[in-house]
Protein backbone atom coordinates (compact mmCIF):
# COMPACT_ATOMS: atom_id res chain seq x y z
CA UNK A 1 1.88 -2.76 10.68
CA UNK A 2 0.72 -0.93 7.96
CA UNK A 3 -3.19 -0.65 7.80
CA UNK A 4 -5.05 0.62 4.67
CA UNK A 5 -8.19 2.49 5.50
CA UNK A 6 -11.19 3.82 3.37
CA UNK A 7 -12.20 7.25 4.10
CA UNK A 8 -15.83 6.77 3.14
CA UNK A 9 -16.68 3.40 4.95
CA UNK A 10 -13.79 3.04 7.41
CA UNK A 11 -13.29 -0.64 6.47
CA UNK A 12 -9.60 -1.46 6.91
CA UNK A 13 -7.04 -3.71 5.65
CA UNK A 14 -3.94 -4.69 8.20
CA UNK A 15 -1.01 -6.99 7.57
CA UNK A 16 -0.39 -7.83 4.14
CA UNK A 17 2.61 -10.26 3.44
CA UNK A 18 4.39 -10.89 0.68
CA UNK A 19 4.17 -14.66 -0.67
CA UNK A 20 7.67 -15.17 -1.47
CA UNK A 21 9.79 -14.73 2.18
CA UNK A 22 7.09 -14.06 4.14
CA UNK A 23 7.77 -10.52 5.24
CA UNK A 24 5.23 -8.18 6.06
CA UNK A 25 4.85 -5.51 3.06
CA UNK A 26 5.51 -1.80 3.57
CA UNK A 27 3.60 0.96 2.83
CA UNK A 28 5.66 3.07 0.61
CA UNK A 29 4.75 5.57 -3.16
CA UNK A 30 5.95 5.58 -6.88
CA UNK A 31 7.09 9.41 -7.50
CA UNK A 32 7.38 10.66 -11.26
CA UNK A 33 10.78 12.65 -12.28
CA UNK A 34 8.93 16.02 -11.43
CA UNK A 35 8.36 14.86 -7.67
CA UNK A 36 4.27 14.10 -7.81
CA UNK A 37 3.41 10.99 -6.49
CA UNK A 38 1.22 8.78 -8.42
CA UNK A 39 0.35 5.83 -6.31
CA UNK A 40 -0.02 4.33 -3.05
CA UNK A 41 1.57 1.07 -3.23
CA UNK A 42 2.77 -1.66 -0.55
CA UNK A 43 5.93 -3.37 -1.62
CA UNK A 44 8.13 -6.04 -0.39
CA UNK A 45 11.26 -4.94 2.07
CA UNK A 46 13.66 -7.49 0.03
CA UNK A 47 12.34 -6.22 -3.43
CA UNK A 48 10.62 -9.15 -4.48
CA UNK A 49 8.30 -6.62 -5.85
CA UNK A 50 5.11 -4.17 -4.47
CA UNK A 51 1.40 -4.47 -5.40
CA UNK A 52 -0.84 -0.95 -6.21
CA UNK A 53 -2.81 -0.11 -2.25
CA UNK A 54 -5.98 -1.85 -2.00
CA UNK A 55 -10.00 -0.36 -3.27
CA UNK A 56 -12.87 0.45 -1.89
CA UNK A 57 -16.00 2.88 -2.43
CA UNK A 58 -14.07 3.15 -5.71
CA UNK A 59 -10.93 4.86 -4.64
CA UNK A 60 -7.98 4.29 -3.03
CA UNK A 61 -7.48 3.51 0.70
CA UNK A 62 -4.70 5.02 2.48
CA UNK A 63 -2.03 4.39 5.04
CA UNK A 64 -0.40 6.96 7.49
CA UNK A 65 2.98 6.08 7.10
């Protein structure tokens, strides 16, 4: 299960599905050309798409993968 966690509060976020077939989304990154990664994002394991990682205390929450 991936869980999303705030570093400043510790509130945390479990099982996100996704709406279309139901399937729990995985935690997973968007990478530029140059190999940096720019987001934390959870996305569907049949590609129906992903959705940026959850907020709060105004920055992003994180998942150990």
């Amino acid at each position: 299960m991936a869980a999303y966690t705030c570093s400043k509060c510790g509130m945390s976020i479990g099982t996100m599905t996704c709406g279309k077939c139901g399937k729990e989304l995985k935690h997973s990154t968007i990478t530029m050309p140059d190999g940096k990664t720019v987001v934390h994002v959870s996305e569907c394991p049949d590609g129906h798409g992903k959705v940026k990682s959850p907020m709060c205390c105004g920055q992003d929450m994180t998942c150990p993968v």
